[in-house]
C-alpha atoms as a PDB file:
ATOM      1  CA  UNK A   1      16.787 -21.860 -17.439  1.00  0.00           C
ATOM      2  CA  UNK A   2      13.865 -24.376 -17.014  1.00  0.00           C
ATOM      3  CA  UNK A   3      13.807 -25.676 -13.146  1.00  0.00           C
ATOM      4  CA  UNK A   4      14.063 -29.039 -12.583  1.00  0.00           C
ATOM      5  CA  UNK A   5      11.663 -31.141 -10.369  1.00  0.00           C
ATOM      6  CA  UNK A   6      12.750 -31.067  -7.272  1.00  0.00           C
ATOM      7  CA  UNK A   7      14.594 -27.707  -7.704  1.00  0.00           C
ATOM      8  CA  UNK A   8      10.584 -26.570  -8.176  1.00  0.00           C
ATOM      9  CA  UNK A   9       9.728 -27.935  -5.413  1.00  0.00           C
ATOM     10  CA  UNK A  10      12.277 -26.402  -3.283  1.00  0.00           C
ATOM     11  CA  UNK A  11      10.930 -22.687  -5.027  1.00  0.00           C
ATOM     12  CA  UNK A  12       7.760 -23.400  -4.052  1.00  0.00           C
ATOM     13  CA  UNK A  13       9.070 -24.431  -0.557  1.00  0.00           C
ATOM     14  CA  UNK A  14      11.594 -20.832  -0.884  1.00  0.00           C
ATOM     15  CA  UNK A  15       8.158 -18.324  -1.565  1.00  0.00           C
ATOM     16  CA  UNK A  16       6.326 -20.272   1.277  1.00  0.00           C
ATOM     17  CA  UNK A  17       9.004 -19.157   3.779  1.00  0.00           C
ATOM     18  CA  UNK A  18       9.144 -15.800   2.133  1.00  0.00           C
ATOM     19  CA  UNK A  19       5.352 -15.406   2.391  1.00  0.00           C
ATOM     20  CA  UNK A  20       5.732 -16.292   6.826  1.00  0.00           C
ATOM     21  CA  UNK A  21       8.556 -13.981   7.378  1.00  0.00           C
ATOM     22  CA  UNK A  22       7.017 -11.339   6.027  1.00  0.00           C
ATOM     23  CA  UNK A  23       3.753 -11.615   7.702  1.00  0.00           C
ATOM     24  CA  UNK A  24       1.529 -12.351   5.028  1.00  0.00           C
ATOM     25  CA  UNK A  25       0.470 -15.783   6.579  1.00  0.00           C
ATOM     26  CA  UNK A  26       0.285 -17.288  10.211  1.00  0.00           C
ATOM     27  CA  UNK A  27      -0.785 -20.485  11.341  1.00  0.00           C
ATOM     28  CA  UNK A  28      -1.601 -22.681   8.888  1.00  0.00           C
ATOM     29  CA  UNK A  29      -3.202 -19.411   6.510  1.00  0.00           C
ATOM     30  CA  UNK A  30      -2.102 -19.292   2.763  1.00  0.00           C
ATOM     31  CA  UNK A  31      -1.676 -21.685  -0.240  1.00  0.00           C
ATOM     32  CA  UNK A  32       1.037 -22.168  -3.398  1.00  0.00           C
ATOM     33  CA  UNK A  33       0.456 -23.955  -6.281  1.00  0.00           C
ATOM     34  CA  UNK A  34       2.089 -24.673  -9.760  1.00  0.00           C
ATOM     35  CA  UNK A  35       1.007 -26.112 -12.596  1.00  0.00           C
ATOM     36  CA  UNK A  36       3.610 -28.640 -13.920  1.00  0.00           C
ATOM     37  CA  UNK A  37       3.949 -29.730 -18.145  1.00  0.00           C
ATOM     38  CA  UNK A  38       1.817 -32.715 -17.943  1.00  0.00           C
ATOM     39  CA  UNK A  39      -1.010 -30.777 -16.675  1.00  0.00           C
ATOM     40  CA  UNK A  40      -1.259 -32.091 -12.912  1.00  0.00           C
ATOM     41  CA  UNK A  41      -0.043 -29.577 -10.185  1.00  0.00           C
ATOM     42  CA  UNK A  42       2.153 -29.561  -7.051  1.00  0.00           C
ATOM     43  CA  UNK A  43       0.578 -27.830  -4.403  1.00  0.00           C
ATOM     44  CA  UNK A  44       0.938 -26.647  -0.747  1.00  0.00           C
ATOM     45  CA  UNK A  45      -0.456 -29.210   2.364  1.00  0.00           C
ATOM     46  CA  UNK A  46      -3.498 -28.675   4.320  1.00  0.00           C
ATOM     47  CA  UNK A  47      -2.333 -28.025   8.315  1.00  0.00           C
ATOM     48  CA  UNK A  48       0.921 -26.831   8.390  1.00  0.00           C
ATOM     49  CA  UNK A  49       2.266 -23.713   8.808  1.00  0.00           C
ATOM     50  CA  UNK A  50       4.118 -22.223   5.622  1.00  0.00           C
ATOM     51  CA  UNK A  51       7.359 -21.738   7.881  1.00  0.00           C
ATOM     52  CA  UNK A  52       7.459 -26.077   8.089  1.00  0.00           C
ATOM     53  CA  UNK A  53       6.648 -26.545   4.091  1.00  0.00           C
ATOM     54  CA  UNK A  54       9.700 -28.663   2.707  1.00  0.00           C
ATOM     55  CA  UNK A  55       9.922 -30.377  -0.835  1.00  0.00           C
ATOM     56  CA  UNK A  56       8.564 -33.719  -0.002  1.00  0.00           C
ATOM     57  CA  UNK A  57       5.379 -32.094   2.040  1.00  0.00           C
ATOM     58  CA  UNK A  58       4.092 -30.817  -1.111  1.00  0.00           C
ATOM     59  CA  UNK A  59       1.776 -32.630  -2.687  1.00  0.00           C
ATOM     60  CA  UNK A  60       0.771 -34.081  -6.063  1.00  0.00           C
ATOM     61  CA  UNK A  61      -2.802 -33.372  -7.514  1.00  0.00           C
ATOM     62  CA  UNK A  62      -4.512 -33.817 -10.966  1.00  0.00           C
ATOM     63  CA  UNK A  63      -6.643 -31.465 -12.288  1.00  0.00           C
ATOM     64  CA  UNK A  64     -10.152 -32.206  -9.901  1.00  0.00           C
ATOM     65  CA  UNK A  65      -7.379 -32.254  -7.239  1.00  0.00           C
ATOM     66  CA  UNK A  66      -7.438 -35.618  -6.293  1.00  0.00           C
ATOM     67  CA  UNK A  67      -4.300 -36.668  -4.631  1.00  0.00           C
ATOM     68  CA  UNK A  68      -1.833 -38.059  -7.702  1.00  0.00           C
ATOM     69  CA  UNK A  69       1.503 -38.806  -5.047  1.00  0.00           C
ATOM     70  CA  UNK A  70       1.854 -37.607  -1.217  1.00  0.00           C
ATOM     71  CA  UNK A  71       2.969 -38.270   1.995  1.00  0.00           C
ATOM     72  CA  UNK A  72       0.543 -40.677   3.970  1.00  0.00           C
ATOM     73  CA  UNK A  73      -1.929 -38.590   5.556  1.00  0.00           C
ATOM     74  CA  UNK A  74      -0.909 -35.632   3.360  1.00  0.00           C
ATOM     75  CA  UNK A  75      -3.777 -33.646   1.116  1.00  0.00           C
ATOM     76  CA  UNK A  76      -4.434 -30.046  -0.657  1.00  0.00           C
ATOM     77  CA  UNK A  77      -6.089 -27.493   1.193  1.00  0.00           C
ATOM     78  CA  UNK A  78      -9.422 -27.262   0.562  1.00  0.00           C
ATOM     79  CA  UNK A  79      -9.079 -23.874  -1.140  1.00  0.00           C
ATOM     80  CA  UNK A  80      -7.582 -25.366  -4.530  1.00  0.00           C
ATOM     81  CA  UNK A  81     -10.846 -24.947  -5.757  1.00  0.00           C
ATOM     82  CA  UNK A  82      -9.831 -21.054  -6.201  1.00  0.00           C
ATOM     83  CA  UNK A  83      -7.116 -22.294  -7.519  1.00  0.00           C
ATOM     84  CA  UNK A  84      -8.174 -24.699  -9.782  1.00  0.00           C
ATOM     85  CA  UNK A  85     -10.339 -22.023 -11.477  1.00  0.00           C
ATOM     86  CA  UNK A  86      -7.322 -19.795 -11.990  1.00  0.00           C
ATOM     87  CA  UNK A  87      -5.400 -22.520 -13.917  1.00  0.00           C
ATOM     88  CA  UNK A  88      -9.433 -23.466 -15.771  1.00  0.00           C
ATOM     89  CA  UNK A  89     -10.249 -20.110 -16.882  1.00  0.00           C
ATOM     90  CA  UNK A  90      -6.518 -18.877 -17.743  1.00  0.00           C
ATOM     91  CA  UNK A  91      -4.208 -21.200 -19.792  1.00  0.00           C
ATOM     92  CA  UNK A  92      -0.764 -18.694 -19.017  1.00  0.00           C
ATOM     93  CA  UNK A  93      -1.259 -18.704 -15.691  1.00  0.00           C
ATOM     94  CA  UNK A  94       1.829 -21.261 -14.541  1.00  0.00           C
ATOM     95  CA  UNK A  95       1.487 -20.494 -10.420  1.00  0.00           C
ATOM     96  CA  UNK A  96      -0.889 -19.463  -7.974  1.00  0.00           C
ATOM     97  CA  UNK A  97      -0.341 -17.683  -4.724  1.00  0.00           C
ATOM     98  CA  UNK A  98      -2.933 -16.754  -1.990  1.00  0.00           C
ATOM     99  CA  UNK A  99      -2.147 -15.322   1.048  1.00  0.00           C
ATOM    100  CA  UNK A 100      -3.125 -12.594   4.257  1.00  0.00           C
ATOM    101  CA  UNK A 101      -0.265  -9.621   3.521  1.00  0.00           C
ATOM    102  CA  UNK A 102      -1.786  -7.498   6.448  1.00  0.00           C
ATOM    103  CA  UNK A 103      -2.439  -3.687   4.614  1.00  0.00           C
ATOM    104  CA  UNK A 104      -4.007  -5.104   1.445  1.00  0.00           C
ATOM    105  CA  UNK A 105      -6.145  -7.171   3.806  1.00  0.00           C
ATOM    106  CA  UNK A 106      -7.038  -4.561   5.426  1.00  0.00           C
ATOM    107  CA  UNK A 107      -8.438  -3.363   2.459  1.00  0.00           C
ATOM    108  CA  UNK A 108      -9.978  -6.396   1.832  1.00  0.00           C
ATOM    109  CA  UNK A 109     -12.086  -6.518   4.772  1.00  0.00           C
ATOM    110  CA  UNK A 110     -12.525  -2.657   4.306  1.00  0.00           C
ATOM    111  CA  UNK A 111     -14.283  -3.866   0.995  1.00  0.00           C
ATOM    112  CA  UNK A 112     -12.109  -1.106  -0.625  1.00  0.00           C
ATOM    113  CA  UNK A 113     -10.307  -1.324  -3.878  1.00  0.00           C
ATOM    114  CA  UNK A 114      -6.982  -0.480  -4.567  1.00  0.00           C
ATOM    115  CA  UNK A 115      -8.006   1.478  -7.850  1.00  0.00           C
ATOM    116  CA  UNK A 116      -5.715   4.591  -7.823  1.00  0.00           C
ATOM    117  CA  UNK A 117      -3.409   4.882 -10.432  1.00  0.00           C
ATOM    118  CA  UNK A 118      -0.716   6.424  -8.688  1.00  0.00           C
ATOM    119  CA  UNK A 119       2.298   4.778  -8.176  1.00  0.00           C
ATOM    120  CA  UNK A 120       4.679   4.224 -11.210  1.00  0.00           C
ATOM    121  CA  UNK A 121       5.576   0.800 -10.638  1.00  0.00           C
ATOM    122  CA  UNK A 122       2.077  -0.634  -9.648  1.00  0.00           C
ATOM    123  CA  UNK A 123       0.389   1.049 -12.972  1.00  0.00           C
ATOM    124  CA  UNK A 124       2.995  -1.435 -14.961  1.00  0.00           C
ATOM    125  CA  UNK A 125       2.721  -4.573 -13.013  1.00  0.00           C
ATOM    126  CA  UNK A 126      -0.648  -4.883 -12.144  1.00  0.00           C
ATOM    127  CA  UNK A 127      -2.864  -1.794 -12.472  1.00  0.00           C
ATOM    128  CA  UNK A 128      -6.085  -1.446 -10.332  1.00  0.00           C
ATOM    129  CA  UNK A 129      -6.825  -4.222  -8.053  1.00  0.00           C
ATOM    130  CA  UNK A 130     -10.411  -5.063  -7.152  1.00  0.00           C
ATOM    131  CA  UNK A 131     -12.183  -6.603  -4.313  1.00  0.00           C
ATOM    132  CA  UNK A 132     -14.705  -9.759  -5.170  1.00  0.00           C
ATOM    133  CA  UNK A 133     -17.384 -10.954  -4.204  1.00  0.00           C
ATOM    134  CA  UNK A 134     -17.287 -12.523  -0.953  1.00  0.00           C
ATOM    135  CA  UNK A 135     -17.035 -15.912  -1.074  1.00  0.00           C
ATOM    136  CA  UNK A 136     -17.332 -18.874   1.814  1.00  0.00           C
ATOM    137  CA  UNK A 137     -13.866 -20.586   1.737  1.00  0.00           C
ATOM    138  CA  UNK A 138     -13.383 -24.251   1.122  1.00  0.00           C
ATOM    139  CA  UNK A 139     -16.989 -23.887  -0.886  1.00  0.00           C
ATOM    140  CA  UNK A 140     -17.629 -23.380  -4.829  1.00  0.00           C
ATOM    141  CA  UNK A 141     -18.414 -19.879  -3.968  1.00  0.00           C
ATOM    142  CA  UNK A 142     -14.914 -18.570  -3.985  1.00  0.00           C
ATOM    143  CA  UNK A 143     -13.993 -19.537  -7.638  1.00  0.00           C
ATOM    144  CA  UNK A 144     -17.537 -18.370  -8.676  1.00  0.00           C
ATOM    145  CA  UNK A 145     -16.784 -15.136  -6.904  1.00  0.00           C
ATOM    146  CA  UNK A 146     -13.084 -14.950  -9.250  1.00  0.00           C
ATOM    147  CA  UNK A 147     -13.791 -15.658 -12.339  1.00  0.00           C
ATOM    148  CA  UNK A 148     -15.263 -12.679 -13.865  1.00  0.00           C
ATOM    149  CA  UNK A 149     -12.125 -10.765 -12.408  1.00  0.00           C
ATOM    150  CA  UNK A 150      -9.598 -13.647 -13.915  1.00  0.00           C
ATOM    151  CA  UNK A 151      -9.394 -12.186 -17.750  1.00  0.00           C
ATOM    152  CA  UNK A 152      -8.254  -8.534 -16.602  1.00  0.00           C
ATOM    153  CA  UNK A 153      -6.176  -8.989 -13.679  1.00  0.00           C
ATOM    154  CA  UNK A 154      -3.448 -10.630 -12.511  1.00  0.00           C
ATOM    155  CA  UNK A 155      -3.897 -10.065  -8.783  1.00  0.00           C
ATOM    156  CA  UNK A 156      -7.292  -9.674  -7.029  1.00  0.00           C
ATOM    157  CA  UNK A 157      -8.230  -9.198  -2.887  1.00  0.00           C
ATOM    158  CA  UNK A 158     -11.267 -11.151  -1.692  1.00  0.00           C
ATOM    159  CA  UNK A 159     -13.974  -9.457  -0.137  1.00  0.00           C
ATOM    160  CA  UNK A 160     -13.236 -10.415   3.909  1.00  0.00           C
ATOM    161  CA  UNK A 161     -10.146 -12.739   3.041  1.00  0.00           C
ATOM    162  CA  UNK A 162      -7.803 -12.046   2.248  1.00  0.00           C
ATOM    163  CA  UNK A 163      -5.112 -11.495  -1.774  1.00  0.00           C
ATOM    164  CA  UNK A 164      -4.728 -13.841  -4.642  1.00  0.00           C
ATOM    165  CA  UNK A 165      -2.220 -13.441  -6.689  1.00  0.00           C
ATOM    166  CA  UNK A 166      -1.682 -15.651 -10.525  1.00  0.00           C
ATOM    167  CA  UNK A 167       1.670 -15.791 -12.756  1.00  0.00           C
ATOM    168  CA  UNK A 168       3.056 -17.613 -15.100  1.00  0.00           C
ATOM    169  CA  UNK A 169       5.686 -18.933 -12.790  1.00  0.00           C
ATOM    170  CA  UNK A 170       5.666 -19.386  -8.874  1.00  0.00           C
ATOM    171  CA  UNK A 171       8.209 -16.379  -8.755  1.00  0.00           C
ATOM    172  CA  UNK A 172       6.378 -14.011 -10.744  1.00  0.00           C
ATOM    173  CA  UNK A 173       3.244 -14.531  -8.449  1.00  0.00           C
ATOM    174  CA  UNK A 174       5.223 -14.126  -5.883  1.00  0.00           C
ATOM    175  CA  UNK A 175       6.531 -10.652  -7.239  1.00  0.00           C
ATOM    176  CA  UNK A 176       2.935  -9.546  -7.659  1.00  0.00           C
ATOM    177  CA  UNK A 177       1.951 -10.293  -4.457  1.00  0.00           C
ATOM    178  CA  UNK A 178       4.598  -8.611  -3.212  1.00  0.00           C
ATOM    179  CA  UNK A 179       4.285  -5.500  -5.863  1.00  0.00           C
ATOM    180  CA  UNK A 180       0.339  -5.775  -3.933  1.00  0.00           C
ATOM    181  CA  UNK A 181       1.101  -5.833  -0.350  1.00  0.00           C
ATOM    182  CA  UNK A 182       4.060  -2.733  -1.187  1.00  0.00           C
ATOM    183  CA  UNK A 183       1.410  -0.598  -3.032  1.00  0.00           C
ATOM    184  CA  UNK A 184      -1.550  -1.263   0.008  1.00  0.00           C
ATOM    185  CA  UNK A 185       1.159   0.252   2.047  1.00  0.00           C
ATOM    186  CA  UNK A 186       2.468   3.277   0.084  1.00  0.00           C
ATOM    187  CA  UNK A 187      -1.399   3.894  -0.322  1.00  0.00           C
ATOM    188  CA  UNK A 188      -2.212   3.813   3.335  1.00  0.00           C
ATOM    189  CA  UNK A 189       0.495   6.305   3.747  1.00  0.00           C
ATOM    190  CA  UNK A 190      -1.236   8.640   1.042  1.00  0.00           C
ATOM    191  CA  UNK A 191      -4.612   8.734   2.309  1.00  0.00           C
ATOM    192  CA  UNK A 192      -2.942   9.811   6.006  1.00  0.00           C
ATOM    193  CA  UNK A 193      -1.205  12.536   4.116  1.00  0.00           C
ATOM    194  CA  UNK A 194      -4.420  13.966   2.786  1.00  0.00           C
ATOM    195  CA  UNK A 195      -4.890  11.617  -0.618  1.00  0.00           C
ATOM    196  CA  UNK A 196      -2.751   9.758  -2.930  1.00  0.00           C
ATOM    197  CA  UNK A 197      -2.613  12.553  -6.489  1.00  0.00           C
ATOM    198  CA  UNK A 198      -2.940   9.893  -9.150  1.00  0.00           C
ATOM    199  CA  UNK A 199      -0.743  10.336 -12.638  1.00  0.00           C
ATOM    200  CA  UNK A 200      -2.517  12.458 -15.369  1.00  0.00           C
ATOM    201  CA  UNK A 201      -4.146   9.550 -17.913  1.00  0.00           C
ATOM    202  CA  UNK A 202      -2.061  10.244 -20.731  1.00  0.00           C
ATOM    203  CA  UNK A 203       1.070   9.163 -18.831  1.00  0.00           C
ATOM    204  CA  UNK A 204      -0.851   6.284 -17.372  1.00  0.00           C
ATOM    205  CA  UNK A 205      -1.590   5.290 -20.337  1.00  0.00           C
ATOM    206  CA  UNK A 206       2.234   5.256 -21.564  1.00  0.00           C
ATOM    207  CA  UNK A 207       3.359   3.549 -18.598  1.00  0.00           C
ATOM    208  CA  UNK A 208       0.753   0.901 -19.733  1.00  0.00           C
ATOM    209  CA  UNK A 209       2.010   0.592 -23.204  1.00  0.00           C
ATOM    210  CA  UNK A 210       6.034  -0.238 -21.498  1.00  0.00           C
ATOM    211  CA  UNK A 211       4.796  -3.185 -20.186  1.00  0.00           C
ATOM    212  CA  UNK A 212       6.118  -4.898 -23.357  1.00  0.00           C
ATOM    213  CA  UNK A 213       9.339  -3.592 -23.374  1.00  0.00           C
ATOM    214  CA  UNK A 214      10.025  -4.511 -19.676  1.00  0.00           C
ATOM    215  CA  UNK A 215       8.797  -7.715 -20.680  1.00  0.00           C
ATOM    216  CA  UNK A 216       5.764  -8.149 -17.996  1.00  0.00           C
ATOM    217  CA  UNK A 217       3.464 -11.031 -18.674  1.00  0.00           C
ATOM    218  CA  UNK A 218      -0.147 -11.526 -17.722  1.00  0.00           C
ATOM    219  CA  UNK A 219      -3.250  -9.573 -17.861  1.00  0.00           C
ATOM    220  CA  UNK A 220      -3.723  -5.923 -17.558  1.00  0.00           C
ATOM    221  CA  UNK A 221      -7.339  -3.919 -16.949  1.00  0.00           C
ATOM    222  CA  UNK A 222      -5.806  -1.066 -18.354  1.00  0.00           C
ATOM    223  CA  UNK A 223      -7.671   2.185 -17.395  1.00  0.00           C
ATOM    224  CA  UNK A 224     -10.144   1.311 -15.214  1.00  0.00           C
ATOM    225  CA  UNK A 225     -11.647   2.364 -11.794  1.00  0.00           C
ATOM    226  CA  UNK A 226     -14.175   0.217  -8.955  1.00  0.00           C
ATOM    227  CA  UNK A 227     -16.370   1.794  -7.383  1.00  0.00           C
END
């Protein structure tokens, strides 16, 4: 069932609060955007923590992301340039999500890819995750840094930042940031225990081919490793 407005808004304003209880974000770290019918976008405020965000907070942006409808004083962060670029260079992508989940940003600043195949679940949703380019936020060099990752994946970590996540809802960016952060762990755990044993390529390549039938959306890199 399609949301309505404000029942949007208050989704956006649900995976904010999800996102700050479960650590991903402190302070004022993280941003949530969707991309409404008419083409403009609600997104999350500059300043304030993601634990505060409530419906009327968000704010209203066209495409450039100048300020369409806000609360006085109210504006986007400066990192919806990133997300701009997700929207530009990927016409199903309905929500994006960035955020700090502490073990895949860990990897992150470890400049280490999460590029096994060896967890079921993550081969479906997602498959390998890369690291960009590092990129200066707030600056063009972010969504530069992106791009040439946007028409494989679904969910990248930036080099030194932190995880971005795309969907074609709020919820299902949401999912795959969460799907992200899960895997970093699990991972973690595996290279303590001696090395993660990833799934023989034949099978990988089956588990690829359900994505249909579970009905997953998005982009896929299919078999592929980063060194």
């Amino acid at each position: 069932m399609e949301l309505s407005y404000m029942d949007l808004r208050e989704q956006i304003c649900d995976v904010c609060h999800k996102m700050w209880q479960l650590g991903w974000v402190a302070a004022n770290d993280g941003n949530v955007s969707v991309k409404l019918e008419d083409g403009t976008f609600l997104a999350t405020p500059t300043g304030i923590s993601k634990s505060f965000i409530t419906p009327e907070k968000l704010v209203h942006i066209d495409k450039t992301g100048a300020v369409l409808d806000a609360l006085e004083g109210f504006r986007p962060s400066s990192e919806i340039k990133m997300h701009l670029r997700c929207y530009e260079e990927r016409e199903d992508v309905g929500a994006v999500l960035h955020a700090h989940p502490p073990v895949a940003t860990g990897y992150a600043v470890a400049n280490k890819p999460l590029d096994e195949y060896s967890m079921i679940e993550t081969v479906i949703a997602i498959g390998s995750i890369p690291v960009t380019p590092y990129g200066t936020p707030s600056t063009y060099e972010v969504p530069e840094a992106i791009a040439p990752y946007l028409g494989e994946h679904d969910v990248v970590l930036l080099q030194n930042h932190g995880a971005l996540a795309v969907g074609s809802d709020v919820l299902t960016a949401y999912y795959r940031m969460e799907t992200l952060e899960l895997f970093a762990k699990i991972s973690l755990n595996a290279h303590l225990l001696g090395g993660a044993v990833e799934i023989p390529r034949d099978k990988i390549e089956q588990l690829i081919s359900m994505r249909g039938a579970y009905g997953v959306t998005g982009k896929h890199p299919g078999y592929k490793k980063y060194s």
